[in-house]
Protein backbone atom coordinates (compact mmCIF):
# COMPACT_ATOMS: atom_id res chain seq x y z
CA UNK A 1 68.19 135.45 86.36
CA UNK A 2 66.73 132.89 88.90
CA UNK A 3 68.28 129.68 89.75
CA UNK A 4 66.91 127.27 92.14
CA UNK A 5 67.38 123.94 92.71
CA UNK A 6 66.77 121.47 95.67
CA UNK A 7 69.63 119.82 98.11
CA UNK A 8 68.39 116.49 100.11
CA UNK A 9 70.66 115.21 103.24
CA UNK A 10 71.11 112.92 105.92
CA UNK A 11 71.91 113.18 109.16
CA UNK A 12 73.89 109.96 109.86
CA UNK A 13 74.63 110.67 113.38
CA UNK A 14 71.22 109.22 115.19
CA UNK A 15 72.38 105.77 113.53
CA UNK A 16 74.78 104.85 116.26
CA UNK A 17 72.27 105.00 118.51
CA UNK A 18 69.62 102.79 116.49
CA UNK A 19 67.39 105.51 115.49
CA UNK A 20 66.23 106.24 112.49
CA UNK A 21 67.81 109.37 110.75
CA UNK A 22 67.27 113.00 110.33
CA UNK A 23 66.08 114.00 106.35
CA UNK A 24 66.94 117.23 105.50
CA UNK A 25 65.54 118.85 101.86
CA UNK A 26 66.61 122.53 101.21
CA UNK A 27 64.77 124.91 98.47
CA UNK A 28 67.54 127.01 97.27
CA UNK A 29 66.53 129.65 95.42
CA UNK A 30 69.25 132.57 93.82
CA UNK A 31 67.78 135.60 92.25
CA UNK A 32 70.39 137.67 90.30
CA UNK A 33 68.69 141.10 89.73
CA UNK A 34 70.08 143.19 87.07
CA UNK A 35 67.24 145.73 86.43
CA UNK A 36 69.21 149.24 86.98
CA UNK A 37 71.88 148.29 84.54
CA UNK A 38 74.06 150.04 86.31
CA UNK A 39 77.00 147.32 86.49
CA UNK A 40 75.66 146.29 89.98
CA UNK A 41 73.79 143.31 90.51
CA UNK A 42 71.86 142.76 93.74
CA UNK A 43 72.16 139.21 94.81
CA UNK A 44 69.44 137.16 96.61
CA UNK A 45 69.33 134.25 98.64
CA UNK A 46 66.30 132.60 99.75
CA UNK A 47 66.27 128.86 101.68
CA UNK A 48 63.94 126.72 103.13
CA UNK A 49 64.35 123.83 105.34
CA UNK A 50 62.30 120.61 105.65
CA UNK A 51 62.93 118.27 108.66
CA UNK A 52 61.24 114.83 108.68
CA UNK A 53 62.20 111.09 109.79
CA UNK A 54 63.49 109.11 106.74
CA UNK A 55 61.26 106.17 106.63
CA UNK A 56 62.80 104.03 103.65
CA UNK A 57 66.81 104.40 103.99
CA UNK A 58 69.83 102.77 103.33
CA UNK A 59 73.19 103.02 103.72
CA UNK A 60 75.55 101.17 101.72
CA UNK A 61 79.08 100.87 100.70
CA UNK A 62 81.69 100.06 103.68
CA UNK A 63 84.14 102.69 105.36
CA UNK A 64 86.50 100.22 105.95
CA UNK A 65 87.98 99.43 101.74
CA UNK A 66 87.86 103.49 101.25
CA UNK A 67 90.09 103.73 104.39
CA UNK A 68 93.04 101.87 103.16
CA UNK A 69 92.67 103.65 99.73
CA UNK A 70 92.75 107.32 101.49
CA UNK A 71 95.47 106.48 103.96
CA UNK A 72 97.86 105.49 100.89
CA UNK A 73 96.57 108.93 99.41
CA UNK A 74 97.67 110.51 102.59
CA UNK A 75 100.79 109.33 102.65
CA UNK A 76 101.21 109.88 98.85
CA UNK A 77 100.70 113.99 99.33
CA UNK A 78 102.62 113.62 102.44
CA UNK A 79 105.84 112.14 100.40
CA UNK A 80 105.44 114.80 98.21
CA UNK A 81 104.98 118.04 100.27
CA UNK A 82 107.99 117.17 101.97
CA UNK A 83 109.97 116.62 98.90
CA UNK A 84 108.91 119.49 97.77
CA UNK A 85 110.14 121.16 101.41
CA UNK A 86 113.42 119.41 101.15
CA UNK A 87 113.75 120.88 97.25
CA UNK A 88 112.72 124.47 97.83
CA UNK A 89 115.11 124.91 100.70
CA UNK A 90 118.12 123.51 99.30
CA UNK A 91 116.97 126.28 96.39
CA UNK A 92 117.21 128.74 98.88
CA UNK A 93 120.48 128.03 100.79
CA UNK A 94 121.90 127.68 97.32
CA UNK A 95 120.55 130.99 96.45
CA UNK A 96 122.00 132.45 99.46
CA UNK A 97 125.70 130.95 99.28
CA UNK A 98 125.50 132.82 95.44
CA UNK A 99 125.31 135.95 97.01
């Protein structure tokens, strides 16, 4: 069984600095080799790597509405783990003053 596929990426970094970006394209390609039928199967991996300038690029969307939204996350899971701290160890010292 052979899978392959292909992954394309950005680097964003040069941007601050008024350049244009980095592309990146990877060939994946996964070979799953079952020929011995013996209940092993050999695994390959095989990548290759493009580099090039991106010459017709844009970047949309803005960091600054997804930032709000993520920070109320945050504090969401935050409110909860501790809750959930506060539960289990009153569950504990309970447990312990049973004893």
């Amino acid at each position: 069984v052979e899978i392959a596929f292909n992954l394309q990426g950005v680097d964003l970094q040069t941007i601050h600095a008024s350049e244009l970006p980095d592309c990146y394209e990877f060939d994946i390609i996964i070979t799953f080799d079952n020929q011995a039928h013996s209940g092993v199967v050999k695994i390959y991996f095989d990548s290759d790597t493009f580099i090039q300038d991106c010459d017709d690029w844009h970047v949309s969307g803005t960091v600054q509405k997804n930032t709000h939204c993520l920070l109320i996350f945050d504090a969401v899971v935050i409110l909860i783990c501790l809750t959930s701290l506060i539960l289990c160890t009153r569950s504990i010292i309970l447990a312990v003053k049973l004893q």
